[in-house]
PDB file of N, CA and C in Angstrom:
ATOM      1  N   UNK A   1       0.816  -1.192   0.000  1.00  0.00           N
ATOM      2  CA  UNK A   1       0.000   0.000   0.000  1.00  0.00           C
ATOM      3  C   UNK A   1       0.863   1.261   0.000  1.00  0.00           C
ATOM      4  N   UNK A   2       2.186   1.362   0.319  1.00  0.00           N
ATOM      5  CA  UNK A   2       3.085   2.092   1.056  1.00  0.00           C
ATOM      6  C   UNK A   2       3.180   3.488  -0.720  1.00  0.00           C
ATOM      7  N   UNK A   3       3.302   2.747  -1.676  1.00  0.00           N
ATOM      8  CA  UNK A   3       2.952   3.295  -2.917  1.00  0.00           C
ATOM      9  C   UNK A   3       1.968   4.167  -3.295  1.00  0.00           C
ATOM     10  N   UNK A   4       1.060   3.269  -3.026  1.00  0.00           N
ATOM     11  CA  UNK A   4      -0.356   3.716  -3.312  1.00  0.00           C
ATOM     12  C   UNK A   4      -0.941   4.968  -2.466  1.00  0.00           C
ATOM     13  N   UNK A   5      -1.069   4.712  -0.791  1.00  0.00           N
ATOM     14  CA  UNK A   5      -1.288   5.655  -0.066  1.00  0.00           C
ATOM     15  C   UNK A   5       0.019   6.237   1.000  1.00  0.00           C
ATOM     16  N   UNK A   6      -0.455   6.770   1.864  1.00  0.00           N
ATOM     17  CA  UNK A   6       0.845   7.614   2.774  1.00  0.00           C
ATOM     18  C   UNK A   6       0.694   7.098   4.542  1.00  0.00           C
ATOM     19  N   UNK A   7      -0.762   6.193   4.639  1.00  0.00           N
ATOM     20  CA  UNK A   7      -1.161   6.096   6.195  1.00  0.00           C
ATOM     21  C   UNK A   7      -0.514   4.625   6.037  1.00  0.00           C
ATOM     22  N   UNK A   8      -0.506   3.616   5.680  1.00  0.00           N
ATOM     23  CA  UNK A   8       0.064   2.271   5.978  1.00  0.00           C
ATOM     24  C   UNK A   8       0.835   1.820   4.728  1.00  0.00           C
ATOM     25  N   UNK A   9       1.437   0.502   5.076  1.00  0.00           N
ATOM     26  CA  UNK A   9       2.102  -0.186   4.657  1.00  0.00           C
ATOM     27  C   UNK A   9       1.524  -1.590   3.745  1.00  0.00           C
ATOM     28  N   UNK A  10       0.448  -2.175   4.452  1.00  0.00           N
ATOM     29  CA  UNK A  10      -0.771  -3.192   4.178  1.00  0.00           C
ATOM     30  C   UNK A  10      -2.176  -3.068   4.506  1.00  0.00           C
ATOM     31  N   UNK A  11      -2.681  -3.563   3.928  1.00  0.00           N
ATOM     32  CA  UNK A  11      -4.345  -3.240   4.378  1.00  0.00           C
ATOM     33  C   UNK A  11      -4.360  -5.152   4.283  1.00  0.00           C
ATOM     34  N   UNK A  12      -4.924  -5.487   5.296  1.00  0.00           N
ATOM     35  CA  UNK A  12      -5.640  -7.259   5.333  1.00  0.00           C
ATOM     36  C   UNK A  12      -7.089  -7.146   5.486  1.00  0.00           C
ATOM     37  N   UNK A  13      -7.722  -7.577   4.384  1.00  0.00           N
ATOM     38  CA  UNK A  13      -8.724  -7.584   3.785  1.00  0.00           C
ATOM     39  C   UNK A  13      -9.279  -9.263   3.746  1.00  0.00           C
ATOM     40  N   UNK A  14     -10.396  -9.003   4.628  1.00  0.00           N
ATOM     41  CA  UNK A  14     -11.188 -10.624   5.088  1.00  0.00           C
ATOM     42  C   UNK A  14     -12.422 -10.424   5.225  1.00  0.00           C
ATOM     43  N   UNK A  15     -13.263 -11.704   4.913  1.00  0.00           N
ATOM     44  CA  UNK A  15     -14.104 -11.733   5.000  1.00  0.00           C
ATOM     45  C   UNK A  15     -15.158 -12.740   6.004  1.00  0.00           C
ATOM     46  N   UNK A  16     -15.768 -12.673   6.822  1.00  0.00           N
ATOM     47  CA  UNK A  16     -16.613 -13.667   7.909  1.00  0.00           C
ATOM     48  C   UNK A  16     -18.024 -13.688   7.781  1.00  0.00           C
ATOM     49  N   UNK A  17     -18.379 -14.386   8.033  1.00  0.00           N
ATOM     50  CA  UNK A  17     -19.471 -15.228   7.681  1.00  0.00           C
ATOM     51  C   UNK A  17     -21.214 -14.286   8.285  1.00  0.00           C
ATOM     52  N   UNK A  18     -20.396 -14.276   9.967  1.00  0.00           N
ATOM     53  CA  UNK A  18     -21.310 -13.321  10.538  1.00  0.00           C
ATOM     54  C   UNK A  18     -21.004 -12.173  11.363  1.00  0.00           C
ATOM     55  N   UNK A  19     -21.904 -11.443  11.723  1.00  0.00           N
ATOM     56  CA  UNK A  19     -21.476 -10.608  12.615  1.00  0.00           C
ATOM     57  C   UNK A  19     -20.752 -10.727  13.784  1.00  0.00           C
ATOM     58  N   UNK A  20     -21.074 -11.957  14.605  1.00  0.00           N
ATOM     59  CA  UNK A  20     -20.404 -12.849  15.461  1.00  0.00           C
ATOM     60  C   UNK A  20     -19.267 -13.315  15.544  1.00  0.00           C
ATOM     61  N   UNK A  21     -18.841 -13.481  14.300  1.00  0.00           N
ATOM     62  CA  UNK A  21     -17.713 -13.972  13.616  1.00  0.00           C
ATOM     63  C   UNK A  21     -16.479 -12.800  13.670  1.00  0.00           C
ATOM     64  N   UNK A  22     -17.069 -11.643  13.109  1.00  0.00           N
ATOM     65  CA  UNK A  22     -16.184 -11.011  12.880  1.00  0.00           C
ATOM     66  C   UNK A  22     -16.213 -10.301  14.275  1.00  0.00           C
ATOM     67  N   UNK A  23     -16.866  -9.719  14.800  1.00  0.00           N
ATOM     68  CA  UNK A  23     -16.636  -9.077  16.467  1.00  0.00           C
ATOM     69  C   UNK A  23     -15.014 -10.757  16.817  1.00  0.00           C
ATOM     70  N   UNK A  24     -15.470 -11.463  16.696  1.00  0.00           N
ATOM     71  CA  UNK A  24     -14.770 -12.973  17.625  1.00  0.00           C
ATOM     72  C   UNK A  24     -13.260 -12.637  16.817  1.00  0.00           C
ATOM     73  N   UNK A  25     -13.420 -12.348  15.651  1.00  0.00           N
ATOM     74  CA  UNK A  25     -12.172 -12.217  14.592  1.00  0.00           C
ATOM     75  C   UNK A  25     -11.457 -11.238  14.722  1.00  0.00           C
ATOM     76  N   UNK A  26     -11.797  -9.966  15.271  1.00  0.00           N
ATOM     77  CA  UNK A  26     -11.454  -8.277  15.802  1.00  0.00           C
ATOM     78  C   UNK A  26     -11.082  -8.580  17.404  1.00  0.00           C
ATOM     79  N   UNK A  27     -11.536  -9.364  18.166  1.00  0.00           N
ATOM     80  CA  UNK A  27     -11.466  -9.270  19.601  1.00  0.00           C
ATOM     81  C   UNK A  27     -10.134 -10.262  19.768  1.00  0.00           C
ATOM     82  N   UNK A  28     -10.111 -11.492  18.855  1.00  0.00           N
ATOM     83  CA  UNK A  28      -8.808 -12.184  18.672  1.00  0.00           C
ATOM     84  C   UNK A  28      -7.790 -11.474  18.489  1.00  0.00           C
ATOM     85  N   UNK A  29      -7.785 -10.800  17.247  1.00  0.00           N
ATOM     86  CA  UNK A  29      -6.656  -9.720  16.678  1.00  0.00           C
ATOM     87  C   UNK A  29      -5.673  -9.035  18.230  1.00  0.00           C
ATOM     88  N   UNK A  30      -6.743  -7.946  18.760  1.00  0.00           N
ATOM     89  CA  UNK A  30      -6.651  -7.828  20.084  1.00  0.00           C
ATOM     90  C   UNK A  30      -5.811  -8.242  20.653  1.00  0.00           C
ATOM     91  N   UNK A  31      -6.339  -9.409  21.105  1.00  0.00           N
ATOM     92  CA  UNK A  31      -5.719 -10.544  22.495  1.00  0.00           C
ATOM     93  C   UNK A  31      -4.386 -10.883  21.844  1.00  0.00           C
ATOM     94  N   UNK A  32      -4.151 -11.166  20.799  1.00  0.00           N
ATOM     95  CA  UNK A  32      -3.055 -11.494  19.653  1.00  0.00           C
ATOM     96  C   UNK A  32      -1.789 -10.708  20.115  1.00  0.00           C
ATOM     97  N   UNK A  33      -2.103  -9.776  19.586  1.00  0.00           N
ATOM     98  CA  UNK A  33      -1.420  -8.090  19.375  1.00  0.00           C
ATOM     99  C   UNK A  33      -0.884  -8.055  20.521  1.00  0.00           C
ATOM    100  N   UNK A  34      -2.160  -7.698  21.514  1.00  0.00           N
ATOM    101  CA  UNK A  34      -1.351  -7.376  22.930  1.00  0.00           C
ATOM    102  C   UNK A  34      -0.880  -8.005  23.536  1.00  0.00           C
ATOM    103  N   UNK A  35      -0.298  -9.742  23.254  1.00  0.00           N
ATOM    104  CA  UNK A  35       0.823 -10.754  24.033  1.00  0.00           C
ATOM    105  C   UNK A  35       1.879 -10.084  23.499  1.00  0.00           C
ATOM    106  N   UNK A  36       2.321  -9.757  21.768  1.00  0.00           N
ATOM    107  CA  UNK A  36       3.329  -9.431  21.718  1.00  0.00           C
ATOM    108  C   UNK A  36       3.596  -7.882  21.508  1.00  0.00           C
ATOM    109  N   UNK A  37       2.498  -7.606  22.402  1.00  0.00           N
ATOM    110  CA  UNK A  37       3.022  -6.000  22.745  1.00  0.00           C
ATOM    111  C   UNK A  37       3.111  -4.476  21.248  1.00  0.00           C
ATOM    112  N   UNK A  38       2.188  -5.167  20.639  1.00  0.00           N
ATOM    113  CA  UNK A  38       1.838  -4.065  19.211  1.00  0.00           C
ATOM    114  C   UNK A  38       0.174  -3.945  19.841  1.00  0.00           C
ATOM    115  N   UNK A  39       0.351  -2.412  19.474  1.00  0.00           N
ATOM    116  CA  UNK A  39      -0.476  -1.157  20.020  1.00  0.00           C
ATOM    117  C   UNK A  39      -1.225  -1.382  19.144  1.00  0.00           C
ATOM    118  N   UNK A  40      -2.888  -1.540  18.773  1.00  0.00           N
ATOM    119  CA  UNK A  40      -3.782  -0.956  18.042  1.00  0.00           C
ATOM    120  C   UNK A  40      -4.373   0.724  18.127  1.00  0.00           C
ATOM    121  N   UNK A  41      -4.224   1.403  16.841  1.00  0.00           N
ATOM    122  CA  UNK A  41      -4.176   2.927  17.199  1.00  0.00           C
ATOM    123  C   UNK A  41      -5.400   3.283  17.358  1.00  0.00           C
ATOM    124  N   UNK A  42      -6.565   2.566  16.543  1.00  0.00           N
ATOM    125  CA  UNK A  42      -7.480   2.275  16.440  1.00  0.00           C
ATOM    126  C   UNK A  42      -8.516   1.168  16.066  1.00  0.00           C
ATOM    127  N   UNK A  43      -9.818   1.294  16.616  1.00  0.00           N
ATOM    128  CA  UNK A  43     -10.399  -0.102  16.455  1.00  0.00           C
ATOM    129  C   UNK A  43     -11.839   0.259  16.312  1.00  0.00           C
ATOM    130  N   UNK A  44     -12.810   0.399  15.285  1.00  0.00           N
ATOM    131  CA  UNK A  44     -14.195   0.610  14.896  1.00  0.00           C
ATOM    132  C   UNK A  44     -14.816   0.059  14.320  1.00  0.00           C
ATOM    133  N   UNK A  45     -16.110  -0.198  14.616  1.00  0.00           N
ATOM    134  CA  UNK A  45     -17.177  -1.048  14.244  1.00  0.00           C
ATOM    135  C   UNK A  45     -17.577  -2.343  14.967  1.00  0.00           C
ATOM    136  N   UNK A  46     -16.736  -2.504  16.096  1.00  0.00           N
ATOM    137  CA  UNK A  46     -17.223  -3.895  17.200  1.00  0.00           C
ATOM    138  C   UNK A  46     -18.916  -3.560  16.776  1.00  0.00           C
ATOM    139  N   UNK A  47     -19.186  -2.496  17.654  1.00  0.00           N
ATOM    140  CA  UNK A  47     -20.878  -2.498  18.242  1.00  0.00           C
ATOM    141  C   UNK A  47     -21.662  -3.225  16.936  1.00  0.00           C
ATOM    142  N   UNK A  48     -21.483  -2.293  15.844  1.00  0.00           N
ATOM    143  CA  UNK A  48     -22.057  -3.363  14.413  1.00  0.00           C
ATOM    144  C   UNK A  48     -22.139  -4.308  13.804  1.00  0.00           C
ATOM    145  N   UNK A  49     -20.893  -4.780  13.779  1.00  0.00           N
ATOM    146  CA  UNK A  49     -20.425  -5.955  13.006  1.00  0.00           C
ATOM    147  C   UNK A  49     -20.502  -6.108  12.019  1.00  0.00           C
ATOM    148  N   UNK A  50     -20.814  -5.346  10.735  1.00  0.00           N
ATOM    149  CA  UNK A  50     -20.497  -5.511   9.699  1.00  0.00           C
ATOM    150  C   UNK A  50     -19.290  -5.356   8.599  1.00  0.00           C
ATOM    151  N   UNK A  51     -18.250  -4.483   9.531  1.00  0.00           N
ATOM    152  CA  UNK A  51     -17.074  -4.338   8.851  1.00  0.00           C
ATOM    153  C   UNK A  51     -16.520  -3.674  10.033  1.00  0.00           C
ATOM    154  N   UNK A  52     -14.911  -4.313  10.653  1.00  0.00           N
ATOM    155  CA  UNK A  52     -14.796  -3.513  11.856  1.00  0.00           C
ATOM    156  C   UNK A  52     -12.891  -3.184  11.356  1.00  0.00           C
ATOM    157  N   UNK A  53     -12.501  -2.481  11.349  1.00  0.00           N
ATOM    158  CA  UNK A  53     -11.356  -2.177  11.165  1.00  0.00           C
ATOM    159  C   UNK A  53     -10.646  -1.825  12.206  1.00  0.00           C
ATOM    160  N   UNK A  54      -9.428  -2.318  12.235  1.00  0.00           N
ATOM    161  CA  UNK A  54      -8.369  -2.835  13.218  1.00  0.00           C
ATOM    162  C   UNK A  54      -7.082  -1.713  12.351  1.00  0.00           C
ATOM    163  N   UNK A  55      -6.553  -0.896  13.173  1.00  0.00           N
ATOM    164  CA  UNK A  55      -5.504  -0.084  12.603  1.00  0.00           C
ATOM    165  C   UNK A  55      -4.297   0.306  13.688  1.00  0.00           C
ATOM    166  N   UNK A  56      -3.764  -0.547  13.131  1.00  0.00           N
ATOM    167  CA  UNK A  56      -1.983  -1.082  14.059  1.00  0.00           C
ATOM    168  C   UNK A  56      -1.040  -0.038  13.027  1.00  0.00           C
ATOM    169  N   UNK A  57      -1.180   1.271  12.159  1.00  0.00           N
ATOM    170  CA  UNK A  57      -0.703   2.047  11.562  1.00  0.00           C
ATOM    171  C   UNK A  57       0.117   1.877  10.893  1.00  0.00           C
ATOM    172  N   UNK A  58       1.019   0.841  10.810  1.00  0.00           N
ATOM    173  CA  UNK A  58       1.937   0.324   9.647  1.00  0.00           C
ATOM    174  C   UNK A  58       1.028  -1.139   8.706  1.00  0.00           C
ATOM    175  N   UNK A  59      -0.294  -1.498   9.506  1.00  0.00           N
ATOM    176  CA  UNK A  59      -0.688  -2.479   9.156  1.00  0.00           C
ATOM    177  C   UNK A  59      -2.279  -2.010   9.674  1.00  0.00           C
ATOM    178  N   UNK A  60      -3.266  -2.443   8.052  1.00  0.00           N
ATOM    179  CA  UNK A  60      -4.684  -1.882   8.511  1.00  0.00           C
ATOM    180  C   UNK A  60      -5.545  -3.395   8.253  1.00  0.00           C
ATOM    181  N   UNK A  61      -6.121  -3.891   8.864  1.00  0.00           N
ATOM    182  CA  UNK A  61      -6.972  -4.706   8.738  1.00  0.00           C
ATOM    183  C   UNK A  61      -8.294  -4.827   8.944  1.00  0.00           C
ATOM    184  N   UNK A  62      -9.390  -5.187   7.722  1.00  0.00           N
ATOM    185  CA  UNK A  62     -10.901  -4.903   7.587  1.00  0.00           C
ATOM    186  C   UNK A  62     -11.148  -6.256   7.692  1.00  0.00           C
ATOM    187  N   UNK A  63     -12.343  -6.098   8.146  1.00  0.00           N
ATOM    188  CA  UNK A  63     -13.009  -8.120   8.680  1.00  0.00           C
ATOM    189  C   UNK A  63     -14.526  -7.568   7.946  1.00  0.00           C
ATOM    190  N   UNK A  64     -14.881  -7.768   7.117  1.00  0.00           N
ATOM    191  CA  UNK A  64     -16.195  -7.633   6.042  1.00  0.00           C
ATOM    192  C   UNK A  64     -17.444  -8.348   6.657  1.00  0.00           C
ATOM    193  N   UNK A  65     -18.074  -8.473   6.432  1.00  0.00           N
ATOM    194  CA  UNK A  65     -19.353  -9.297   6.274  1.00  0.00           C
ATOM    195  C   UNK A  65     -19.722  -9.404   4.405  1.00  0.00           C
ATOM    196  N   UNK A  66     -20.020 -10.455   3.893  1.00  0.00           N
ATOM    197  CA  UNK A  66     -19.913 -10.842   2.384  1.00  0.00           C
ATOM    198  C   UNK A  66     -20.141  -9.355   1.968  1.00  0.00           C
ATOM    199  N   UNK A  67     -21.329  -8.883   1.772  1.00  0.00           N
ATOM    200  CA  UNK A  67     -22.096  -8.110   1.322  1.00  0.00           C
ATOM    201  C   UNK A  67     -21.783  -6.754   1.536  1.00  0.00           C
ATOM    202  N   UNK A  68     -21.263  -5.974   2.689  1.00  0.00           N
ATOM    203  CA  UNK A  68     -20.420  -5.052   3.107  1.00  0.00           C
ATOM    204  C   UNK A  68     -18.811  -5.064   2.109  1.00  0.00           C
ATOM    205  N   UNK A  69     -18.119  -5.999   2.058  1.00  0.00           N
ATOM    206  CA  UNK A  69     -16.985  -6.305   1.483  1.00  0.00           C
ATOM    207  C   UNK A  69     -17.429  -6.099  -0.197  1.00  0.00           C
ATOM    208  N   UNK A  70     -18.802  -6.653  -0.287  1.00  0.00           N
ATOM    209  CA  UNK A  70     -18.822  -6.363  -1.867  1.00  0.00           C
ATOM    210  C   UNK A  70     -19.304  -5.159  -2.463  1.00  0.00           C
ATOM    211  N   UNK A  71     -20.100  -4.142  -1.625  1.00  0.00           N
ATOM    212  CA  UNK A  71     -20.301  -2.966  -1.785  1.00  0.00           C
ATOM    213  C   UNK A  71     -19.378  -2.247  -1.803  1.00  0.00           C
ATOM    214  N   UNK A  72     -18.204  -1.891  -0.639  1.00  0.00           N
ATOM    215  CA  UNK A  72     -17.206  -1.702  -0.881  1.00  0.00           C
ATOM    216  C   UNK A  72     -16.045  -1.823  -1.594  1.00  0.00           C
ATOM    217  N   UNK A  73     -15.790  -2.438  -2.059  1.00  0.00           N
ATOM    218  CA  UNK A  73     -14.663  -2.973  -3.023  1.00  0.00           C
ATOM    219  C   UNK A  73     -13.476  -2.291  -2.941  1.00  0.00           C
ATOM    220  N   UNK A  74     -12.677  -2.731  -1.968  1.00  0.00           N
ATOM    221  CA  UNK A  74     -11.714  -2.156  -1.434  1.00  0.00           C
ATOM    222  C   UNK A  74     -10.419  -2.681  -2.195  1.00  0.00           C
ATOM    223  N   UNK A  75     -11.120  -3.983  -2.732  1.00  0.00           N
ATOM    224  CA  UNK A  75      -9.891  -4.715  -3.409  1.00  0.00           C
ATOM    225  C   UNK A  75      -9.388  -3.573  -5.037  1.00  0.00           C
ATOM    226  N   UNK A  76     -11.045  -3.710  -5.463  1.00  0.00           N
ATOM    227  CA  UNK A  76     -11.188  -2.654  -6.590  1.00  0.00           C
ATOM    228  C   UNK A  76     -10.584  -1.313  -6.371  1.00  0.00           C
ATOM    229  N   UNK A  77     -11.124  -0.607  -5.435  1.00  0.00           N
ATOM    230  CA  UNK A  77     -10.592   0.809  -5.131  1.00  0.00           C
ATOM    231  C   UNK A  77      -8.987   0.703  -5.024  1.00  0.00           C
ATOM    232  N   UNK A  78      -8.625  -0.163  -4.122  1.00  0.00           N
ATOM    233  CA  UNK A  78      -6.955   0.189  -4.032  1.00  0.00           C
ATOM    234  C   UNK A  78      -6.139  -1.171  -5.414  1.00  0.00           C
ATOM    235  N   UNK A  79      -6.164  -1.254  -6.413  1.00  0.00           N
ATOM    236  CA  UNK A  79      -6.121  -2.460  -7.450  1.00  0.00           C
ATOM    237  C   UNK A  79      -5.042  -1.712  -7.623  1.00  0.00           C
ATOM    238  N   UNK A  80      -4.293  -0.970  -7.666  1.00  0.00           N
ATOM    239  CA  UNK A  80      -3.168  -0.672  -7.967  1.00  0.00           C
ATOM    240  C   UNK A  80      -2.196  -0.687  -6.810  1.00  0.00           C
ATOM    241  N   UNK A  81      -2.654  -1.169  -5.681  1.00  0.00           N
ATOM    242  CA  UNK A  81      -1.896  -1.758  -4.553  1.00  0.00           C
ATOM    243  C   UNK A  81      -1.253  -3.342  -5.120  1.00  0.00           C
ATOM    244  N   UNK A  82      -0.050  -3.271  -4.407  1.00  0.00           N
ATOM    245  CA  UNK A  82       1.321  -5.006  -5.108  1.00  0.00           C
ATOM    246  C   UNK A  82       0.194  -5.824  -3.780  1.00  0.00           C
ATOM    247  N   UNK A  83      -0.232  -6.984  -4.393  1.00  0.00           N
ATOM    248  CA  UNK A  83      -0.880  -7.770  -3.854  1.00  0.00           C
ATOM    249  C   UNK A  83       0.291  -8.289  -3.147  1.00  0.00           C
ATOM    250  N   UNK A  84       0.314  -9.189  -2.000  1.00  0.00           N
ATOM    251  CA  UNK A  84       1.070 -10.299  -1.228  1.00  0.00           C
ATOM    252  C   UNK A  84       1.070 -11.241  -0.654  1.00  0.00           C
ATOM    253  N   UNK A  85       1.233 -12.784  -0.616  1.00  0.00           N
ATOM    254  CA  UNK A  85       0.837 -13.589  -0.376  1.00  0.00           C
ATOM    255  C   UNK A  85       0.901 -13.775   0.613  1.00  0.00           C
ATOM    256  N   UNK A  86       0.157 -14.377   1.596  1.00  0.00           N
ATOM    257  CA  UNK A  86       0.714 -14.439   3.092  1.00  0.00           C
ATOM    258  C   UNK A  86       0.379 -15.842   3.367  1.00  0.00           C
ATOM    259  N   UNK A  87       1.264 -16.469   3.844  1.00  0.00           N
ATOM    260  CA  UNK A  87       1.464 -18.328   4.379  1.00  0.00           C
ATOM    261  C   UNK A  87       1.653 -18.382   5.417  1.00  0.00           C
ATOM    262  N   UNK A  88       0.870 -18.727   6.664  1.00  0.00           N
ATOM    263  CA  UNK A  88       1.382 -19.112   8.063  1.00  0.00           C
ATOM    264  C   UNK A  88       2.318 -20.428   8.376  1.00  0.00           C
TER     265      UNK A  88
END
């Protein structure tokens, strides 16, 4: 992204099933983060659940709901972002 825009480095772009899902998928992130001690700068959309974004400022991550993710098209909007594979 570091190209494309000036606020991060990556955007992680996912999608969950339900609202449930993704609050459980944002609250993980969380618990994650803060064992190894990386700060979230910000964190919006728990109460909703339809798209909650997680912003660790070198690294932005969106948790969708199908239909939210496809209205948006974030993939579309930033398409001139270097895609990257990521393998655990």
């Amino acid at each position: 992204m570091r190209k494309v825009v000036n606020f991060c480095d990556y955007f992680v772009i996912c999608t969950a099933s339900s609202d449930r899902r993704i609050r459980g998928l944002a609250e993980n992130i969380k618990e994650e983060l803060n064992k190894i001690g990386v700060s979230i700068f910000h964190l919006q959309g728990l109460e909703d659940g339809n798209w909650v974004l997680v912003d660790m400022g070198e690294v932005v991550v969106h948790i969708f709901s199908e239909s939210v993710r496809e209205f948006y098209g974030l993939e579309h909007l930033w398409q001139d972002a270097k895609k990257v594979s990521w393998k655990k």
